[in-house]
Protein backbone atom coordinates (compact mmCIF):
# COMPACT_ATOMS: atom_id res chain seq x y z
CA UNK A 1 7.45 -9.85 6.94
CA UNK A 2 7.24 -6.03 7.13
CA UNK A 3 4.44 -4.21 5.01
CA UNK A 4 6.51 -2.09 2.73
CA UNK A 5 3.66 0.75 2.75
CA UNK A 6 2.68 0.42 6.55
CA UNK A 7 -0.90 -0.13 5.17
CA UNK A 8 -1.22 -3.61 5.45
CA UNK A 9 -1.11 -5.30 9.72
CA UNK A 10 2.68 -7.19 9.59
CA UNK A 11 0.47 -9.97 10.79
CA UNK A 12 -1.28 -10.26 7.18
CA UNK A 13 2.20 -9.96 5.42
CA UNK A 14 2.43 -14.05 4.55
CA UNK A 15 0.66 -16.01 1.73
CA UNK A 16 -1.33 -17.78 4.15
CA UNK A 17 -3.51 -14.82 5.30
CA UNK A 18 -5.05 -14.49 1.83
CA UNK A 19 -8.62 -14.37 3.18
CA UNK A 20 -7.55 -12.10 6.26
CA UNK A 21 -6.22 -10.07 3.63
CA UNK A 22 -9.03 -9.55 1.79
CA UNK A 23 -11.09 -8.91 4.86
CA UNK A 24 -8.67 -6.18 5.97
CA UNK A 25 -9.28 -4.42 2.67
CA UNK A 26 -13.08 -4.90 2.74
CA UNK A 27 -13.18 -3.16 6.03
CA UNK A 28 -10.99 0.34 5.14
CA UNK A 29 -13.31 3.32 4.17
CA UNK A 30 -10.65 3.53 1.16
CA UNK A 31 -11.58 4.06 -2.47
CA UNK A 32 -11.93 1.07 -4.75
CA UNK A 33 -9.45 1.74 -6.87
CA UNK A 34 -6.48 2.29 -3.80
CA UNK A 35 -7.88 -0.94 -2.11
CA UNK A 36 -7.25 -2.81 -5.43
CA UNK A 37 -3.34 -1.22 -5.49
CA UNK A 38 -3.22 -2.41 -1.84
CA UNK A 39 -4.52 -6.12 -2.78
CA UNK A 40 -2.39 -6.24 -5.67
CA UNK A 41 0.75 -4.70 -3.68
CA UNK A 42 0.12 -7.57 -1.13
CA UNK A 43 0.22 -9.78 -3.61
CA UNK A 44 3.12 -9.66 -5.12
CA UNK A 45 5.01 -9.20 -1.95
CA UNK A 46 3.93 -12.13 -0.44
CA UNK A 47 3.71 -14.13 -3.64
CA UNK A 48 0.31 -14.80 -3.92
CA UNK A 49 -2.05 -14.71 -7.39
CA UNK A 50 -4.87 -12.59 -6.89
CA UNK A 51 -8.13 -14.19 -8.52
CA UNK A 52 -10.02 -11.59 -10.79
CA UNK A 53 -13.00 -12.19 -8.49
CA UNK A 54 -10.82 -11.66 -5.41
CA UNK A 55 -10.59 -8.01 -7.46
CA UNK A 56 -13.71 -7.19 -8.19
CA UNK A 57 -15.48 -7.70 -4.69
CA UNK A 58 -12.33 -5.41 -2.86
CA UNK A 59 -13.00 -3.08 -5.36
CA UNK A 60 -16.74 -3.08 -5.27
CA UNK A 61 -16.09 -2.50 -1.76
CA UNK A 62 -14.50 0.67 -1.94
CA UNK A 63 -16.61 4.27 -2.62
CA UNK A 64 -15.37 6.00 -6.05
């Protein structure tokens, strides 16, 4: 599956790759709150539930 915004690898773009995911996002020098649009984003297209600690640690991860 293709990343609609280009900001998430193609290779992360399945349901399966939840924790890759999440890795990915904890790695980008991004702001908290754009890494949580991004995690939710991926979410919903590739039909996976986002836990609301899933949420808080990429967000925590991000400078504000």
């Amino acid at each position: 599956m293709e990343s609609p915004t280009g900001l998430m690898p193609e290779q992360l773009m399945s349901a399966g790759m939840k924790r890759q995911a999440l890795d990915y996002l904890l790695a980008q020098p991004w702001p908290g709150d754009f890494k949580l649009q991004v995690l939710y984003g991926w979410g919903n297209v590739v039909g996976n539930l986002i836990s609301a600690s899933d949420a808080a640690i990429v967000h925590a991860s991000g400078w504000k």
